[in-house]
Protein backbone atom coordinates (compact mmCIF):
# COMPACT_ATOMS: atom_id res chain seq x y z
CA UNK A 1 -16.84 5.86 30.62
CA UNK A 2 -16.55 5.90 34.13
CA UNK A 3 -15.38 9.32 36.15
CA UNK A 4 -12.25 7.77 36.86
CA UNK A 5 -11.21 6.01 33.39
CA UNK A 6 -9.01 7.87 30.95
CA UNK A 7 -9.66 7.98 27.41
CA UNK A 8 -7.21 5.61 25.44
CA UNK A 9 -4.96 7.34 24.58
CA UNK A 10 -4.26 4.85 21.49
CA UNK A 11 -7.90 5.90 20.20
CA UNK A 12 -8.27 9.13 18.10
CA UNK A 13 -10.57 10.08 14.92
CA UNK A 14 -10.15 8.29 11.31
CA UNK A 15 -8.11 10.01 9.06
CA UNK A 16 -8.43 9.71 4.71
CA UNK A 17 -5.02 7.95 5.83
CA UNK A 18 -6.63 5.26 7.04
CA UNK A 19 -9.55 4.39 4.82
CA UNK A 20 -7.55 1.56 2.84
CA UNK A 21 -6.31 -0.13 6.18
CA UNK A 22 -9.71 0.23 7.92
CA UNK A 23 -11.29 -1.10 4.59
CA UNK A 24 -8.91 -4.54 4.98
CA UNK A 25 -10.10 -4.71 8.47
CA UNK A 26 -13.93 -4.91 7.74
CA UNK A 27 -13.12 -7.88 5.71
CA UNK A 28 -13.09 -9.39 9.81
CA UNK A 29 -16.83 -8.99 10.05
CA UNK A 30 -19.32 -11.78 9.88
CA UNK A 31 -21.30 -9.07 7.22
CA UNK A 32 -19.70 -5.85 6.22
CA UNK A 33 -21.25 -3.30 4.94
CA UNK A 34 -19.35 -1.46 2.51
CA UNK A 35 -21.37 1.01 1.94
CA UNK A 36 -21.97 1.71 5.14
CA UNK A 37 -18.05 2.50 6.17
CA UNK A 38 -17.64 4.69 2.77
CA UNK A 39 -20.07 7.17 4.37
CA UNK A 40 -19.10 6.62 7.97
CA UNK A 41 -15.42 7.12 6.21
CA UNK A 42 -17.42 10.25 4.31
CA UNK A 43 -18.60 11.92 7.39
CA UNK A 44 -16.05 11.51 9.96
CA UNK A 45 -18.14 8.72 12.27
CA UNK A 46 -14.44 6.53 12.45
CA UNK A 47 -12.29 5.86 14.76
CA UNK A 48 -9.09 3.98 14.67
CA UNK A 49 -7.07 2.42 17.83
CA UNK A 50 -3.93 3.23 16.51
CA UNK A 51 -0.55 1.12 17.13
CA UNK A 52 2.60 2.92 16.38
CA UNK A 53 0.92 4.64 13.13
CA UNK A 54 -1.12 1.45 12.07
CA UNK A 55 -4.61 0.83 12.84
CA UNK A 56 -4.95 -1.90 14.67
CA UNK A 57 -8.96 -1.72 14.92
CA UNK A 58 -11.54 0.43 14.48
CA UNK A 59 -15.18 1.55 15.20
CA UNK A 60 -18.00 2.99 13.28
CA UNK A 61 -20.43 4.74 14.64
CA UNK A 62 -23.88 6.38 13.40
CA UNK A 63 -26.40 8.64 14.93
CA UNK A 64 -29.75 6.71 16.08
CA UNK A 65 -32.25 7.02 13.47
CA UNK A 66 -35.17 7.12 16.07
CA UNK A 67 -33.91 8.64 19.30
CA UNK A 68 -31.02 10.22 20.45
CA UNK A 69 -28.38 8.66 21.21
CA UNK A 70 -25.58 6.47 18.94
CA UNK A 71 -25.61 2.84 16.85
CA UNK A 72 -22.41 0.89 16.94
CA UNK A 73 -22.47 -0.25 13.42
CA UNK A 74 -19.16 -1.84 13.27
CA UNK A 75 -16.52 -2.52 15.80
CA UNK A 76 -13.29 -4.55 14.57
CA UNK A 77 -9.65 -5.05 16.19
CA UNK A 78 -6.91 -6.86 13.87
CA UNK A 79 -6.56 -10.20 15.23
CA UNK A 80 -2.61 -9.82 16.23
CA UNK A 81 -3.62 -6.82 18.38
CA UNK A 82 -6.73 -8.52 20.38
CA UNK A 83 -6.51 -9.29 23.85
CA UNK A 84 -5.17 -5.91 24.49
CA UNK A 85 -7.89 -3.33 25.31
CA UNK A 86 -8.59 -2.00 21.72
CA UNK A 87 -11.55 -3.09 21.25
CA UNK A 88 -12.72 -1.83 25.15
CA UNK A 89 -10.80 1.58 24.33
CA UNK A 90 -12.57 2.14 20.95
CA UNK A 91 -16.30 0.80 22.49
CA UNK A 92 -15.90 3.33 25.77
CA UNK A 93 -14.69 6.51 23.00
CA UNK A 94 -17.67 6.19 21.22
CA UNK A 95 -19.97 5.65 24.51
CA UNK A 96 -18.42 8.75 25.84
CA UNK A 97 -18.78 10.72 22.51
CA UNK A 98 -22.54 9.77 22.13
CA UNK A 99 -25.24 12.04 23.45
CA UNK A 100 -27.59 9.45 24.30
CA UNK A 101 -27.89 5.59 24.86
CA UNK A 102 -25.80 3.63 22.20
CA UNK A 103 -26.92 0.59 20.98
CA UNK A 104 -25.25 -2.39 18.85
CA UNK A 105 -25.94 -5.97 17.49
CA UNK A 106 -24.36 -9.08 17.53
CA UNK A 107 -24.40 -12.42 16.90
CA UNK A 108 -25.27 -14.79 19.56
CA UNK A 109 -22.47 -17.21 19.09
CA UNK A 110 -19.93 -14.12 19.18
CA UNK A 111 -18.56 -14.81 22.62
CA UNK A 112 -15.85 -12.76 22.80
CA UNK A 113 -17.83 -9.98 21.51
CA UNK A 114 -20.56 -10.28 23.89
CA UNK A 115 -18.07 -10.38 26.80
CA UNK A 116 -16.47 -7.56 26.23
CA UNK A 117 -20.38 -5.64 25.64
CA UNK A 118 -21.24 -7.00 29.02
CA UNK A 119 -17.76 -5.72 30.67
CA UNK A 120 -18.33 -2.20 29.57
CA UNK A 121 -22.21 -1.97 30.61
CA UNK A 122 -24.36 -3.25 27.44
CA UNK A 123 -27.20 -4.88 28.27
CA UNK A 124 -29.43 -7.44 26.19
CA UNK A 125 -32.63 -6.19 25.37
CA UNK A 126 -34.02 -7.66 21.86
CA UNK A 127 -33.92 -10.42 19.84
CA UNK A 128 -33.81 -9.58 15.77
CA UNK A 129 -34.58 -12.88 13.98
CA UNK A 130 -32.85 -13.51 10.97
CA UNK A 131 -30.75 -10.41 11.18
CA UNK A 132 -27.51 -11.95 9.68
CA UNK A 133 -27.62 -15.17 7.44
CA UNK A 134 -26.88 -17.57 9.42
CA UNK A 135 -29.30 -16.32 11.84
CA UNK A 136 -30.80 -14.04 14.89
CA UNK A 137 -28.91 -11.06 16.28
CA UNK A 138 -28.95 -9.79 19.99
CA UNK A 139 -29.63 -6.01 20.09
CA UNK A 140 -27.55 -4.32 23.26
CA UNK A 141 -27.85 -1.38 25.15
CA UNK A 142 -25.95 1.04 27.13
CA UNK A 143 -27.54 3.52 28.46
């Protein structure tokens, strides 16, 4: 985050509250990893935008397994409450948490997605092929 951007305010740690809602949000992603969100769920790596006591999105985050730095594993926002910053305010929380660069992946045909990685400072910088099954993945960067 910039020096002059507030934290949401709307964005605060996962709770064991809000594993079962958070679970029914993964179902959003083009390949969830289950297993993956139990032990992000396990250690604490969560974080929920929250609306009014619901979670309206979330984001899962894991340290780097090479450098320092974070891995955006999985970022969703419930589709009633897109459009409205969650997905920015959850993305910049876990930028400003990491120690490091953070990195994610994405698909190419995710436009949305990819706008909003560009808007808060990601850059492209690989190319996995055949990272999902219905093809390549762009790897981004923030540094």
């Amino acid at each position: 985050m910039g020096p002059h951007t507030a934290r949401d305010p709307r964005v605060r740690p996962a709770t064991r509250a809000d594993a079962a809602p958070i679970r029914a949000l993964q179902a959003h992603l083009r390949e969830p990893s289950p297993a993956l969100l139990e032990h992000g769920l396990a250690v604490g790596s969560a974080l929920v935008s929250d609306a009014d006591g619901a979670v309206a999105g979330y984001a899962l985050s894991v340290d780097a397994p090479t450098r320092s730095g974070r891995h955006l594993a999985e970022l969703v926002v419930a589709p009633a409450h897109r459009r409205a910053g969650r997905g920015r305010g959850l993305l910049e929380a876990v930028v400003e948490d990491a120690t490091g660069a953070v990195t994610l992946q994405a698909h190419p045909d995710n436009d949305a997605a990819l706008a909003l990685y560009d808007g808060c400072g990601f850059s492209v910088v690989d190319r996995r092929p055949d990272a999902y099954t219905d093809g390549d993945a762009l790897v981004l960067r923030r540094e």
